[in-house]
C-alpha atoms as a PDB file:
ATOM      1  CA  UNK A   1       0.000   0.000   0.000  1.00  0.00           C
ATOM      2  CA  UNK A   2       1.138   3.648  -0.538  1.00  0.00           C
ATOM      3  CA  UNK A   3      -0.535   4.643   2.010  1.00  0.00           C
ATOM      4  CA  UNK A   4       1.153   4.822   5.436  1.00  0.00           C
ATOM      5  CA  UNK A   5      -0.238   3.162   8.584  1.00  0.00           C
ATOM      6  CA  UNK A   6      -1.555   5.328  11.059  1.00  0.00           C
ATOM      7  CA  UNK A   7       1.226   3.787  14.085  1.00  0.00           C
ATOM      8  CA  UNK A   8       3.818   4.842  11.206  1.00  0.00           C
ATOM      9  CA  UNK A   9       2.568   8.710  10.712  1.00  0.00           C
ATOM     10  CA  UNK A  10       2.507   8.609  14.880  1.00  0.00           C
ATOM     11  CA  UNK A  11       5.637   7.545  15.301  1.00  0.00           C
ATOM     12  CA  UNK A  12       7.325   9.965  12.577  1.00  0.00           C
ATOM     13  CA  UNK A  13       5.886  13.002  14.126  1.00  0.00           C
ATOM     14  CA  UNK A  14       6.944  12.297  17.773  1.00  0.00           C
ATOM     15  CA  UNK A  15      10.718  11.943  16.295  1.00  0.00           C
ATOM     16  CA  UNK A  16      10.007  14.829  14.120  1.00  0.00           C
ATOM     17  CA  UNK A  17       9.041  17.285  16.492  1.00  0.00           C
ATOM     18  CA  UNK A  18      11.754  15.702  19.039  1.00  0.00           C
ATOM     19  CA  UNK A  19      14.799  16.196  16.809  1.00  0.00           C
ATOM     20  CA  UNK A  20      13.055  19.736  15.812  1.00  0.00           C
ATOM     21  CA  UNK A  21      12.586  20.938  18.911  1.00  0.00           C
ATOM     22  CA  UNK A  22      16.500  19.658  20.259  1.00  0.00           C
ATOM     23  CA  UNK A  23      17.706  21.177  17.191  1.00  0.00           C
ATOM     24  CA  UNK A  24      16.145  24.558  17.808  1.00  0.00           C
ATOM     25  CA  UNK A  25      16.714  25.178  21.422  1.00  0.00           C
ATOM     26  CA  UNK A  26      20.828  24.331  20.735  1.00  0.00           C
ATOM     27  CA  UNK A  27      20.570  26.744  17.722  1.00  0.00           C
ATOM     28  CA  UNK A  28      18.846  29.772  20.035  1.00  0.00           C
ATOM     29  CA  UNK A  29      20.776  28.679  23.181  1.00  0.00           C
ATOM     30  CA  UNK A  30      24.308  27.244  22.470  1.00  0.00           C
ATOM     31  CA  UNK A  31      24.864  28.860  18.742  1.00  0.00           C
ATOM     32  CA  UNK A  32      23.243  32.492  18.301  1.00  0.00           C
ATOM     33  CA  UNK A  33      23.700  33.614  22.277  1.00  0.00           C
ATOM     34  CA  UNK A  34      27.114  32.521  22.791  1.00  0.00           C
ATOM     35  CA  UNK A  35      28.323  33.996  19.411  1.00  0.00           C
ATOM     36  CA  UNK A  36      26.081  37.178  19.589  1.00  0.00           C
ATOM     37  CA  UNK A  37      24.674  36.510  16.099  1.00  0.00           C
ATOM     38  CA  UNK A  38      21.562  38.434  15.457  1.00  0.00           C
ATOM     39  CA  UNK A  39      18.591  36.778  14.521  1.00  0.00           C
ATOM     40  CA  UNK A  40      14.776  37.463  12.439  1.00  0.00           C
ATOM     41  CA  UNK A  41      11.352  36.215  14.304  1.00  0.00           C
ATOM     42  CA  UNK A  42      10.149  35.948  17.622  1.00  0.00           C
ATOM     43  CA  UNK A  43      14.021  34.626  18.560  1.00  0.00           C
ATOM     44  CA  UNK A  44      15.249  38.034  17.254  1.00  0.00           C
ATOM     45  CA  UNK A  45      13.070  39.920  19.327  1.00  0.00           C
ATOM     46  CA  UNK A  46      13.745  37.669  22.413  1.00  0.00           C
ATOM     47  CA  UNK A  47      17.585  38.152  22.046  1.00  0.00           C
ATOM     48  CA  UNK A  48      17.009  42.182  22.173  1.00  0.00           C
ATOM     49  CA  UNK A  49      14.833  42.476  25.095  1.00  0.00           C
ATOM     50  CA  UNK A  50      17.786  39.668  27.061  1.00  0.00           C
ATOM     51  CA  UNK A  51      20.192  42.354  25.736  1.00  0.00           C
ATOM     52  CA  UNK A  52      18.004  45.297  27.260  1.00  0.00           C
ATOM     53  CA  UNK A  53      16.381  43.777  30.713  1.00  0.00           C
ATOM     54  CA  UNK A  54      18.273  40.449  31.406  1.00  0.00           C
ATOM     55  CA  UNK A  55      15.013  38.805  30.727  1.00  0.00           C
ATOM     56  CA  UNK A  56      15.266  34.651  30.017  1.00  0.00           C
ATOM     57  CA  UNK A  57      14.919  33.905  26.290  1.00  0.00           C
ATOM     58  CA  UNK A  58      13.383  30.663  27.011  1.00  0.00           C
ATOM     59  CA  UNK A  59      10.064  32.645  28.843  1.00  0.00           C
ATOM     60  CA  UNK A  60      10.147  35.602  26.773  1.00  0.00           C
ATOM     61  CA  UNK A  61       9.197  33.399  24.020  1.00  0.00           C
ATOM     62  CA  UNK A  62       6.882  31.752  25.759  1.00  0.00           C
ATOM     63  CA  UNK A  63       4.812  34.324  26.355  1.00  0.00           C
ATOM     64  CA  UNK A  64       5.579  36.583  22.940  1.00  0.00           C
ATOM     65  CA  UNK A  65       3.922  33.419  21.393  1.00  0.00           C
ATOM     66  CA  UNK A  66       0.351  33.771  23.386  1.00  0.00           C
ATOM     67  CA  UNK A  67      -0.988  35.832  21.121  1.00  0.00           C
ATOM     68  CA  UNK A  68       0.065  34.377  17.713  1.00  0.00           C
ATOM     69  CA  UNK A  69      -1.296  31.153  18.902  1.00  0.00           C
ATOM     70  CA  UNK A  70      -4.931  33.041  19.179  1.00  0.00           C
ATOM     71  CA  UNK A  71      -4.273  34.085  15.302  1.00  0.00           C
ATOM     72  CA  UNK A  72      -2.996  30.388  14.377  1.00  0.00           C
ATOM     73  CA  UNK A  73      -6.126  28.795  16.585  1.00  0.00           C
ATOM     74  CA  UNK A  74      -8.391  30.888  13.702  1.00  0.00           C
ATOM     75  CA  UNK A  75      -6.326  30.044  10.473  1.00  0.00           C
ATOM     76  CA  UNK A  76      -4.600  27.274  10.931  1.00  0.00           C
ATOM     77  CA  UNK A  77      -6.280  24.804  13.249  1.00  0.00           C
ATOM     78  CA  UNK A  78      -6.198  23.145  16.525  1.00  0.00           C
ATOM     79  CA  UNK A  79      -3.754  20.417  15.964  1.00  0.00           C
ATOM     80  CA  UNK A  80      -1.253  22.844  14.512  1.00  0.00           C
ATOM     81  CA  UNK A  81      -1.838  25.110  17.244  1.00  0.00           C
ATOM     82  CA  UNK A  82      -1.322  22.427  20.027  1.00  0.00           C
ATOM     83  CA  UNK A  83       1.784  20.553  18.181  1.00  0.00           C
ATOM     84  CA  UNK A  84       3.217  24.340  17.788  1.00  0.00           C
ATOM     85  CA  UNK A  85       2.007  24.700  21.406  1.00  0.00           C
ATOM     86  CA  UNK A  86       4.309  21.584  23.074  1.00  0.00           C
ATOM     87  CA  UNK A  87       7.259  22.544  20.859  1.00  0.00           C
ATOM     88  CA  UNK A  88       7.134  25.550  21.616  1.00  0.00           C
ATOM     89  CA  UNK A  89       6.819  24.789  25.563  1.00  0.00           C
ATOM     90  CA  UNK A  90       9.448  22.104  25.834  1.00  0.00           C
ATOM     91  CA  UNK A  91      11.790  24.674  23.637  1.00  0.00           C
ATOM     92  CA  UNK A  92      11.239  27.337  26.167  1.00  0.00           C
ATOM     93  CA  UNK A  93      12.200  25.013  29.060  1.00  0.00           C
ATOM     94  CA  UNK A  94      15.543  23.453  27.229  1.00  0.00           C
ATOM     95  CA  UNK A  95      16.850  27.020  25.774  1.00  0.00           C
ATOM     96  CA  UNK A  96      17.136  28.209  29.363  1.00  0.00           C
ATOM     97  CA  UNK A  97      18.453  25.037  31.145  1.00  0.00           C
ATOM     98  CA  UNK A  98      20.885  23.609  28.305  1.00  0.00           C
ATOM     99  CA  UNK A  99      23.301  26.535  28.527  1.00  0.00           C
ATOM    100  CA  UNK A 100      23.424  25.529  32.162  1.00  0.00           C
ATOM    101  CA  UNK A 101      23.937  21.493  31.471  1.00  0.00           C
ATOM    102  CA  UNK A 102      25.894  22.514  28.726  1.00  0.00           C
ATOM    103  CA  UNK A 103      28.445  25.132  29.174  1.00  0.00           C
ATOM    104  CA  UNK A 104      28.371  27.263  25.790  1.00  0.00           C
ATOM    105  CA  UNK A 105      32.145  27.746  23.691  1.00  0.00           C
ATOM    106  CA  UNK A 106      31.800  30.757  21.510  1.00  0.00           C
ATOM    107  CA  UNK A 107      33.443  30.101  18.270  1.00  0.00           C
ATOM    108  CA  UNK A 108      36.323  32.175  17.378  1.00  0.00           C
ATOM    109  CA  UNK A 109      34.528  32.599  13.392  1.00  0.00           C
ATOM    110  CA  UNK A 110      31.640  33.955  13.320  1.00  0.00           C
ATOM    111  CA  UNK A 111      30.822  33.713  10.030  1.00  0.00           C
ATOM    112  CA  UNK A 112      31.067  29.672  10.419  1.00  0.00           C
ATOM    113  CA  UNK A 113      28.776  29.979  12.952  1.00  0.00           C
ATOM    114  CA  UNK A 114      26.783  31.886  11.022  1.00  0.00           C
ATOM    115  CA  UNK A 115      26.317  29.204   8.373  1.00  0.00           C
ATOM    116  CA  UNK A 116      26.366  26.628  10.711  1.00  0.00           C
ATOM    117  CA  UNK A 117      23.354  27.770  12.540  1.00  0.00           C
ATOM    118  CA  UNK A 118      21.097  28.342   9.655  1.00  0.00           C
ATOM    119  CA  UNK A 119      21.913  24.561   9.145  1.00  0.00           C
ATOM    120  CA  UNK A 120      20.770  23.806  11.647  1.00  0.00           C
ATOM    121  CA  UNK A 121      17.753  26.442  12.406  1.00  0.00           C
ATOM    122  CA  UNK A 122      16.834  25.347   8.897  1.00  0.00           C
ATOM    123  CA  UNK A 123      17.366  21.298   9.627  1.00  0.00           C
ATOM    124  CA  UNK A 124      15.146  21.793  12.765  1.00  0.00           C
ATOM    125  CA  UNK A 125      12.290  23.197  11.345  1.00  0.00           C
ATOM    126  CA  UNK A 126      11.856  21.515   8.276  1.00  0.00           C
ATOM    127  CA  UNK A 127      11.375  18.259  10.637  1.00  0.00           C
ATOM    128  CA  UNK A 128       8.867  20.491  12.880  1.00  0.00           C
ATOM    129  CA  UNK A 129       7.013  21.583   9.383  1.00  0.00           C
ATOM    130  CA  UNK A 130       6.929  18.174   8.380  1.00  0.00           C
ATOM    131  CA  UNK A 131       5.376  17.165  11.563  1.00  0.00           C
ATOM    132  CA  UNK A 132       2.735  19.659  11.294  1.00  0.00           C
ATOM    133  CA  UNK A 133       4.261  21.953  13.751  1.00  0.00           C
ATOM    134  CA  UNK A 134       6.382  24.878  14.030  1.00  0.00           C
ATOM    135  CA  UNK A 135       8.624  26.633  16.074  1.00  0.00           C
ATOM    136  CA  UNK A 136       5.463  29.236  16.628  1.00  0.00           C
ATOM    137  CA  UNK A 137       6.380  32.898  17.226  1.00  0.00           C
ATOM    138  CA  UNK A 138       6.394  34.837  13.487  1.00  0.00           C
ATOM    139  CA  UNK A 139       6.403  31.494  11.551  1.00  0.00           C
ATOM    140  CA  UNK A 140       2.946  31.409  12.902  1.00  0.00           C
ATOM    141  CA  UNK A 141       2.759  34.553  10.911  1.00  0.00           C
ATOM    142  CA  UNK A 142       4.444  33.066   8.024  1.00  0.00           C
ATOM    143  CA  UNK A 143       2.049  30.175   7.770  1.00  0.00           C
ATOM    144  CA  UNK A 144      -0.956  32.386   7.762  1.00  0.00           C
ATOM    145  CA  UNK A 145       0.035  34.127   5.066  1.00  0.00           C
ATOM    146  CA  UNK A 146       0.981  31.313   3.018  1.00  0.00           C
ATOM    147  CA  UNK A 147      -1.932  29.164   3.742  1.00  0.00           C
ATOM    148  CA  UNK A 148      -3.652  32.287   2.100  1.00  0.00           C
ATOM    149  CA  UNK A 149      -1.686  32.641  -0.528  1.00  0.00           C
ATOM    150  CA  UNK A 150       0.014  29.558  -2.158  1.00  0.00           C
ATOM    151  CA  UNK A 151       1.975  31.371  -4.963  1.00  0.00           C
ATOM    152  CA  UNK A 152       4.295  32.722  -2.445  1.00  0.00           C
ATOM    153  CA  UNK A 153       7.199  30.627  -1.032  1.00  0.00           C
ATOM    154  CA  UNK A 154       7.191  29.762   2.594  1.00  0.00           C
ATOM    155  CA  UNK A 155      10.780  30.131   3.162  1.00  0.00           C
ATOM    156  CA  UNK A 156      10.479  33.236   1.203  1.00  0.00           C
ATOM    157  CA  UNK A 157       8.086  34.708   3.714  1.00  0.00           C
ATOM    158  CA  UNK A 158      10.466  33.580   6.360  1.00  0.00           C
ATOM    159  CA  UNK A 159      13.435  35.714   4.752  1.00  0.00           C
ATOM    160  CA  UNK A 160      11.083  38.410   4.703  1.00  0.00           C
ATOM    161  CA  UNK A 161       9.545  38.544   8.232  1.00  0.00           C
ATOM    162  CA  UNK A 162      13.531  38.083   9.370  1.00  0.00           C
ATOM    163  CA  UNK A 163      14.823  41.450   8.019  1.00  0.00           C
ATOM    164  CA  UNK A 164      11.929  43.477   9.295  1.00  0.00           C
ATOM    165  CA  UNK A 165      13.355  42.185  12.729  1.00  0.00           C
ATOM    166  CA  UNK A 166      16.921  42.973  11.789  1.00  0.00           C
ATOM    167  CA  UNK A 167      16.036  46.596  11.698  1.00  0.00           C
ATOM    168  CA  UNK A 168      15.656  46.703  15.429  1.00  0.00           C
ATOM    169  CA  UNK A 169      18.661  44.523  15.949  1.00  0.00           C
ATOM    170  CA  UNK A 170      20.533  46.566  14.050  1.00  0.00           C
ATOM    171  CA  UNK A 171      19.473  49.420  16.705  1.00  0.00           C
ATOM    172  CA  UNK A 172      20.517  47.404  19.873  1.00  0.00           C
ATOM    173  CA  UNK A 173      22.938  45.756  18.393  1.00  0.00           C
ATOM    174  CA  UNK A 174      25.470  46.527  15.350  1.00  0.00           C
ATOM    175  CA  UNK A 175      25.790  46.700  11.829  1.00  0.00           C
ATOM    176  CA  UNK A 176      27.698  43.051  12.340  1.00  0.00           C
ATOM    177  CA  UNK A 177      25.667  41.316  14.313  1.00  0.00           C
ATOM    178  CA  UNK A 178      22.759  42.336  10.956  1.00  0.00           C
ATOM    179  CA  UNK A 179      25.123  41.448   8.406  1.00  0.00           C
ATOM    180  CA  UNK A 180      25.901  37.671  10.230  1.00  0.00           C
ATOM    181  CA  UNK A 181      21.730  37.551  11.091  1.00  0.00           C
ATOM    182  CA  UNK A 182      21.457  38.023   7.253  1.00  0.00           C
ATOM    183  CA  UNK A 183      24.120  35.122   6.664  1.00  0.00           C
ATOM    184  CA  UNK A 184      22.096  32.988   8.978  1.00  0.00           C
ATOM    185  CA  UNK A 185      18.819  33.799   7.373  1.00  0.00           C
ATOM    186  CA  UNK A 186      20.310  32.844   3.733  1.00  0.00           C
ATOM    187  CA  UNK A 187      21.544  29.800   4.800  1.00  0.00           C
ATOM    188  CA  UNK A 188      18.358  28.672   6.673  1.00  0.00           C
ATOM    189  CA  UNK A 189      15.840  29.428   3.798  1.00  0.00           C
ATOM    190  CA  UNK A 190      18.315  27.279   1.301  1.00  0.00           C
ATOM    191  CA  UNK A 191      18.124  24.393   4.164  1.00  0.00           C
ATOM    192  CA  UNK A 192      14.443  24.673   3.686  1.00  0.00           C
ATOM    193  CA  UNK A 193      14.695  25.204  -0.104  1.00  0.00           C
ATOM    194  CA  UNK A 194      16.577  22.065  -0.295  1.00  0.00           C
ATOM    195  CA  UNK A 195      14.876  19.411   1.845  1.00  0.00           C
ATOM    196  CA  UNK A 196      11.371  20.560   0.177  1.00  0.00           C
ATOM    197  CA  UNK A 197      12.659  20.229  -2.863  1.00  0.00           C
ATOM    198  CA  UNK A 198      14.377  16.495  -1.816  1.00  0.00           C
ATOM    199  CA  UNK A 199      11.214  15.103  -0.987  1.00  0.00           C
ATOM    200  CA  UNK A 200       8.391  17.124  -1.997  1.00  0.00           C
ATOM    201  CA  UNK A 201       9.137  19.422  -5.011  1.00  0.00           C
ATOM    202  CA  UNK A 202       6.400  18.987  -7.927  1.00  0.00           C
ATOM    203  CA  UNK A 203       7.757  17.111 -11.102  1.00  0.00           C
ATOM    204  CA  UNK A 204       5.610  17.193 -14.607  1.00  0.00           C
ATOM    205  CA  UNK A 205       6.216  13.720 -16.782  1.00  0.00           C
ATOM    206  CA  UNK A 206       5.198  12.993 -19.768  1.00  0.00           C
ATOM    207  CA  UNK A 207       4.994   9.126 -20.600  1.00  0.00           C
ATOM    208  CA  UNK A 208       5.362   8.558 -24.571  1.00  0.00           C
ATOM    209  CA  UNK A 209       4.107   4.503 -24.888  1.00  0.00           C
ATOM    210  CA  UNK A 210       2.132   1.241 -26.691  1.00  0.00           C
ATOM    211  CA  UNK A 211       0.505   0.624 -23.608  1.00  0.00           C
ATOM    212  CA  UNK A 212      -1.134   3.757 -21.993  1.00  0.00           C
ATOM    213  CA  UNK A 213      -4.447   2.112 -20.083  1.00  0.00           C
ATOM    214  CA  UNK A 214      -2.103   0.187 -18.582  1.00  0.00           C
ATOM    215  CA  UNK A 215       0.582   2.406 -17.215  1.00  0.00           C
ATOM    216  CA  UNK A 216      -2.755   4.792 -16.621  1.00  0.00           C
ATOM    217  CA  UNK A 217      -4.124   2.090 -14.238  1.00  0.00           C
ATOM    218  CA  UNK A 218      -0.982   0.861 -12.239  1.00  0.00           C
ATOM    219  CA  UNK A 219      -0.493   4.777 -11.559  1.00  0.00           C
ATOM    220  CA  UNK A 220      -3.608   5.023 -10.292  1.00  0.00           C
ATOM    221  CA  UNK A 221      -3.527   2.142  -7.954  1.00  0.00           C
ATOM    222  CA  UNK A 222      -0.156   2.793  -6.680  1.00  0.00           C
ATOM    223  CA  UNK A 223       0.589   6.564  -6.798  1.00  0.00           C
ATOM    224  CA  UNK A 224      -3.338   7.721  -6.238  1.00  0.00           C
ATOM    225  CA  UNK A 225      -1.832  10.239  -9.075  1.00  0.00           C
ATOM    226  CA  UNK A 226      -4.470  11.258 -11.920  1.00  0.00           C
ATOM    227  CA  UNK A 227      -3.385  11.126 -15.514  1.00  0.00           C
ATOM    228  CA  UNK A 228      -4.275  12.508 -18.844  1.00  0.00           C
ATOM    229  CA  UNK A 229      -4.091  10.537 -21.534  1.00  0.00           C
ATOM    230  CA  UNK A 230      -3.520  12.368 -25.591  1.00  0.00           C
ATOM    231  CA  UNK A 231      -2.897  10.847 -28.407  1.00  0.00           C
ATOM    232  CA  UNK A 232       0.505  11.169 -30.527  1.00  0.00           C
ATOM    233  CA  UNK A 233       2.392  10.745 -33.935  1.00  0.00           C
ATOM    234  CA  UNK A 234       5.599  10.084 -33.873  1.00  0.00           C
ATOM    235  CA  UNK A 235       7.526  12.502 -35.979  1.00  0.00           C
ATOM    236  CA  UNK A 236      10.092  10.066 -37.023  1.00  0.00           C
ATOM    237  CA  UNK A 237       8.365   6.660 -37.753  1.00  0.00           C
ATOM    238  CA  UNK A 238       4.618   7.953 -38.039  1.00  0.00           C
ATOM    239  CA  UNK A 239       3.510   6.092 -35.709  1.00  0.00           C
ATOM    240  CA  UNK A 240       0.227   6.429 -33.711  1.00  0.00           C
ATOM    241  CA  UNK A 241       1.100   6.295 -30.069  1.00  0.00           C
ATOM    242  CA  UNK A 242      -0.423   7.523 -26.848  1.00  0.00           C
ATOM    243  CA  UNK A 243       1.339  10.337 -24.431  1.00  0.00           C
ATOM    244  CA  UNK A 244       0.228  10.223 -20.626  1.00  0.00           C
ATOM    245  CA  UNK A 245       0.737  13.501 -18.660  1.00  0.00           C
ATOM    246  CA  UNK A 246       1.064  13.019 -15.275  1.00  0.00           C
ATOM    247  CA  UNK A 247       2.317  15.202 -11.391  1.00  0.00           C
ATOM    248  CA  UNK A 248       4.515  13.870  -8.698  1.00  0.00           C
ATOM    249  CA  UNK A 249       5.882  14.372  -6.455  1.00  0.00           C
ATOM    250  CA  UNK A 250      10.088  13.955  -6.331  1.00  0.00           C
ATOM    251  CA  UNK A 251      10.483  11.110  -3.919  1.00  0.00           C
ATOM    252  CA  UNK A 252       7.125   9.479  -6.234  1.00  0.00           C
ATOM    253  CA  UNK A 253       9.757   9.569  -9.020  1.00  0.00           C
ATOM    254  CA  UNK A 254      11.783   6.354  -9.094  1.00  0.00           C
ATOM    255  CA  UNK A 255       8.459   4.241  -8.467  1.00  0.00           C
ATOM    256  CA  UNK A 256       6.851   5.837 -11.462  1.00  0.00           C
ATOM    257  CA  UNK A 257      10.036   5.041 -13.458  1.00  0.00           C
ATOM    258  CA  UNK A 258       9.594   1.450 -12.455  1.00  0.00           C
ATOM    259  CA  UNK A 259       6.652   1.463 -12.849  1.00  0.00           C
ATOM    260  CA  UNK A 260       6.435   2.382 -16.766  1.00  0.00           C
ATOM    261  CA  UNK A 261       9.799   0.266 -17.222  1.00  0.00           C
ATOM    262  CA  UNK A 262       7.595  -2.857 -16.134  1.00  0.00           C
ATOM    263  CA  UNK A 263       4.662  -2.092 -18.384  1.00  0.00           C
ATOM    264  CA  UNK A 264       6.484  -0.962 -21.332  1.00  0.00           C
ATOM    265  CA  UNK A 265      10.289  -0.804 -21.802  1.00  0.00           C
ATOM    266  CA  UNK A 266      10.294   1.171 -24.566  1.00  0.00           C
ATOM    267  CA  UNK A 267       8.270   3.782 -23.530  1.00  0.00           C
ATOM    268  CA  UNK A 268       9.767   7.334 -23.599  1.00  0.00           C
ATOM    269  CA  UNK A 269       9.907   9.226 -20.256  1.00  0.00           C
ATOM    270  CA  UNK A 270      10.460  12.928 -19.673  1.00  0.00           C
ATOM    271  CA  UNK A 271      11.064  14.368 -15.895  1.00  0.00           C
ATOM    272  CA  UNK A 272      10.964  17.901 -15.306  1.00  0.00           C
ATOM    273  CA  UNK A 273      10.562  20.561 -12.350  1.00  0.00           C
ATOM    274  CA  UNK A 274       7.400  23.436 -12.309  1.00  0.00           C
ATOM    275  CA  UNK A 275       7.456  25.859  -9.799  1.00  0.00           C
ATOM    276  CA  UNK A 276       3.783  25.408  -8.040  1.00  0.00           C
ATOM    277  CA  UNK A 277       0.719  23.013  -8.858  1.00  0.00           C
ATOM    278  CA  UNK A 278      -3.077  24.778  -8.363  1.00  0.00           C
ATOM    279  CA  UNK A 279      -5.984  22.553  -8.508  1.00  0.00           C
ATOM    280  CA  UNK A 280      -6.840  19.312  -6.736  1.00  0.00           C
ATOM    281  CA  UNK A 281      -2.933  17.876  -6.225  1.00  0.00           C
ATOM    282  CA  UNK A 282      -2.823  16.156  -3.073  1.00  0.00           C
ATOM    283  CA  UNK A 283       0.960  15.904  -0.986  1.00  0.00           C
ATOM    284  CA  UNK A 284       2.274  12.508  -0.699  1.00  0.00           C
ATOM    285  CA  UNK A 285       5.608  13.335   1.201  1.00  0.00           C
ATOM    286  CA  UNK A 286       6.933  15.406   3.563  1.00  0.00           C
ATOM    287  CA  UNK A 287       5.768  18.708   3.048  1.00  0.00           C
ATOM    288  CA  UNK A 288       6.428  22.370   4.387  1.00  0.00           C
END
């Protein structure tokens, strides 16, 4: 079945938004604080008012995050809003005890740690997206506005909501501690650019073949994938074939090449990337 069982869905989202939420609290607590890197979102914010009044970035965020959670309740839903919720909690509690458990080393480049934390800001969550989660705070924001508007890029509106912040780092801070938040930002949306596009970027293939109800069939009892089926002429031979046009999904790719290979070995397959899919296309992976 392509489907996945229920226990296997559970079980992926409890590691997800484990590893997520480790991955975030080390990036706020032991990479950005220790290095005084600048940063965009509710962490950004959290970092300039421990810089002004001493006050723990762990419970800042906390409760900067009450009232985005109200906005996500209304747009996004209840489950989102609770798995948000318990990152978001256990995140809080971990940012503020791991720099005690574990003493932080500033590195002596910031730059590298620059690049290193978007890796792994971005790493983190991209496993709490995938869960159905986030880290809360202004990706809250974010996913508001791309729920209501799927043209725009998610990591895109990430970037974006991060510089607005960097204008009031650059007031407490300096110029450098911008210009490294801006390295970190980069690096993060490509992390996110990346793993969508590993397992969940939209591919367009067209299926030149003898045997089109076939292939047509198999993909619709395997993939769930609809597929349009034309006629053709080859421009060569003259002959009369059939061309099926189907959507996947990237990691759907090597079962759909198997698939056709099976069916009909001669068949002539084309793979290509499209930027966005509207209609009724339904996500079979991992997904932001």
């Amino acid at each position: 079945m392509y489907a996945k069982s229920r226990k296997r869905v559970a079980l992926e989202t409890v590691l997800f938004i484990i590893a997520g939420t480790i991955l975030q609290s080390v990036f706020v607590s032991l990479l950005l604080k220790p290095n005084e890197i600048g940063s965009g979102g509710i962490v950004g914010i959290t970092l300039i008012t421990n810089e002004l009044f001493g006050t723990p970035i762990g419970l800042t965020q906390l409760v900067l995050n009450i009232p985005l959670f109200l906005l996500g309740l209304k747009y996004l839903g209840r489950r989102f809003i609770l798995m948000t919720g318990i990152v978001v909690v256990l995140s809080s509690i971990l940012i503020d005890s791991l720099p005690v458990l574990i003493p932080p080393t500033p590195l002596d480049d910031p730059l590298v740690a620059s690049v290193f934390s978007g890796i792994v800001s971005g790493l983190g969550l991209a496993l709490l997206l995938f869960a159905g989660a986030s880290t809360g705070g202004l990706d809250i924001l974010g996913k508001v506005i791309y729920m209501n508007n799927r043209n725009l890029s998610l990591p895109k509106i990430f970037l974006t909501q991060d510089i607005i912040v960097y204008v009031l780092v650059f007031i407490v801070f300096d110029i450098k501690a911008v210009m490294y938040a801006l390295v970190l930002s980069f690096v993060r949306s490509r992390t996110l650019l990346t793993i969508h596009k590993f397992f969940a970027a939209q591919k367009q293939c067209f299926i030149i073949c003898q045997k089109a109800d076939e292939i047509n069939l198999v993909i619709k009892q395997n993939l769930k994938r609809g597929v349009t089926i034309m006629d053709a002429t080859g421009g060569y031979s003259n002959d009369s074939k059939k061309m099926l046009y189907v959507v996947v999904q990237n990691n759907e790719i090597p079962r759909l090449r198997q698939i056709v290979s099976e069916i009909d070995s001669e068949a002539f397959v084309t793979v290509s990337e499209i930027d966005s899919v509207v209609g009724n296309f339904k996500e079979h992976s991992y997904t932001l």
